[in-house]
Protein backbone atom coordinates (compact mmCIF):
# COMPACT_ATOMS: atom_id res chain seq x y z
CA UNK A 1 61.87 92.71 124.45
CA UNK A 2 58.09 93.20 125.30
CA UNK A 3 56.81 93.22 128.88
CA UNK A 4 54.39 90.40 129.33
CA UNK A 5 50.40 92.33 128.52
CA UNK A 6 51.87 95.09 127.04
CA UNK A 7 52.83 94.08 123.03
CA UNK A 8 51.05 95.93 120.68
CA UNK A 9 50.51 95.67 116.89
CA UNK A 10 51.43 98.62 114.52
CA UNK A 11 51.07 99.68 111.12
CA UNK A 12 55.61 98.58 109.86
CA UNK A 13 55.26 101.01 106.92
CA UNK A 14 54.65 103.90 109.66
CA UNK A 15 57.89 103.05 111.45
CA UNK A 16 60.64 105.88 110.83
CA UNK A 17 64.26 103.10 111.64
CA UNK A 18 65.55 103.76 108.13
CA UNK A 19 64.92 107.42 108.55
CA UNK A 20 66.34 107.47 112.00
CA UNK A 21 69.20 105.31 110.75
CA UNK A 22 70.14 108.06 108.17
CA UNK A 23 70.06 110.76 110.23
CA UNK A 24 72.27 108.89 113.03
CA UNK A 25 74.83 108.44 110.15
CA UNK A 26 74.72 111.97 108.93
CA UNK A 27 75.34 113.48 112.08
CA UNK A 28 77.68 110.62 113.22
CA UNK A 29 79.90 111.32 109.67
CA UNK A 30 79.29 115.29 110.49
CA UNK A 31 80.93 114.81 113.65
CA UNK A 32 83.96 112.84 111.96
CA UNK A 33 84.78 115.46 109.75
CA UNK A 34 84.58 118.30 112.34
CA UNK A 35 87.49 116.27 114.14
CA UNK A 36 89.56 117.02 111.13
CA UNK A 37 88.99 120.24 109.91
CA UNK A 38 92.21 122.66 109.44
CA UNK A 39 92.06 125.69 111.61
CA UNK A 40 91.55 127.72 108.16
CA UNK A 41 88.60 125.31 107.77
CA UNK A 42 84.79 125.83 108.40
CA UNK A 43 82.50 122.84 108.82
CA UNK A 44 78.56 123.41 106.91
CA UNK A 45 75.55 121.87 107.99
CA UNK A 46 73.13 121.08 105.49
CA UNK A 47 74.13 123.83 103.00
CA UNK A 48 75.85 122.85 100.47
CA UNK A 49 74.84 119.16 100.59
CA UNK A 50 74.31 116.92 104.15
CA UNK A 51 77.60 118.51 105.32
CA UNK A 52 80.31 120.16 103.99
CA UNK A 53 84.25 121.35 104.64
CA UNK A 54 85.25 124.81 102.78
CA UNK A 55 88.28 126.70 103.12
CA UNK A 56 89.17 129.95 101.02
CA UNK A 57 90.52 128.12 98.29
CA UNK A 58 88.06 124.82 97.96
CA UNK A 59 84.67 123.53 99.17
CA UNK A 60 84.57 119.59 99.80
CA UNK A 61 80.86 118.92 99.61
CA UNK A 62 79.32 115.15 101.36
CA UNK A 63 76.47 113.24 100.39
CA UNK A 64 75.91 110.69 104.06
CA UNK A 65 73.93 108.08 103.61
CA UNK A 66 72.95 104.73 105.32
CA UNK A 67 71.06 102.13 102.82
CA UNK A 68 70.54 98.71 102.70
CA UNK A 69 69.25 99.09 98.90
CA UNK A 70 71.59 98.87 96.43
CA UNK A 71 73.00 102.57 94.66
CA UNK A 72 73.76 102.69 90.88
CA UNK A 73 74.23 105.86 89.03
CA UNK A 74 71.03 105.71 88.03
CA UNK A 75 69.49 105.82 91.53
CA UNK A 76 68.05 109.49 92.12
CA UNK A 77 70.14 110.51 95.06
CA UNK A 78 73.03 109.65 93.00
CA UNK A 79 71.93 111.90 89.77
CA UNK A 80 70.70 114.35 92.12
CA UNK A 81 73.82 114.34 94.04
CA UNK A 82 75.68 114.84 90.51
CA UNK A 83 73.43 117.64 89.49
CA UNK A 84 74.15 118.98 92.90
CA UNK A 85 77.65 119.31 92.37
CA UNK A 86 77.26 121.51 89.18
CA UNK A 87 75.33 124.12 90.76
CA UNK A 88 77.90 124.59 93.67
CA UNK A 89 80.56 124.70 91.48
CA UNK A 90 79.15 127.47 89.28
CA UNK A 91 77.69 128.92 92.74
CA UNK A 92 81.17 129.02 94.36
CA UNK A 93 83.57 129.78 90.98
CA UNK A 94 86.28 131.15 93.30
CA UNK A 95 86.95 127.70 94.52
CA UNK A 96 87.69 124.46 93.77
CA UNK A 97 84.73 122.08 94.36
CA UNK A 98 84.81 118.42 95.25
CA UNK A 99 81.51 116.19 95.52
CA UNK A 100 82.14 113.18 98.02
CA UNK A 101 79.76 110.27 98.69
CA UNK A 102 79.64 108.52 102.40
CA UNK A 103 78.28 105.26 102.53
CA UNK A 104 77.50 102.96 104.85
CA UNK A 105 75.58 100.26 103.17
CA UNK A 106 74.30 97.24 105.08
CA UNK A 107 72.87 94.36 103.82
CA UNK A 108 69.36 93.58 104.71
């Protein structure tokens, strides 16, 4: 809601929402998953993928992301996502790697 003599025009492709949107859902699905880690369980930040669980046998590696655009596997977050998970598994061959996807898709 404007204040009456103080609306202003702007440049919409400038605006950062759908960034800002991601980045509240990261960190929001970051924060669920540190509620649940095991006490033999260490929570990663935007190292392998936008967070990630590990443990000394296995690494759980999640992709967050909040779209309103539809995902196929053809999408390049999902290949790169897929690509992703090859190079931590043969990065980390003393565990067991998992690649998860979080989504929280809206409709426009």
């Amino acid at each position: 809601m404007g204040v009456a003599g103080h609306d202003i025009a702007g440049d919409e492709t400038r605006q950062a929402i759908d960034a800002i949107r991601g980045y509240t859902y990261q960190i929001y699905a970051s924060a669920l998953a540190w509620l649940q880690i095991e006490d033999d369980e260490l929570l990663h930040l935007e190292v392998a993928e936008d967070f990630s669980v590990s443990s000394v046998e296995r690494l759980v590696a999640t992709q967050a992301k909040a779209t309103t655009k539809s995902i196929t596997v053809r999408d390049k977050g999902v290949i790169g996502a897929i690509n992703s998970y090859f190079l931590l598994r043969d990065a980390n061959p003393s565990k067991a790697v998992l690649a998860k996807s979080g989504m929280h898709c809206r409709p426009n």
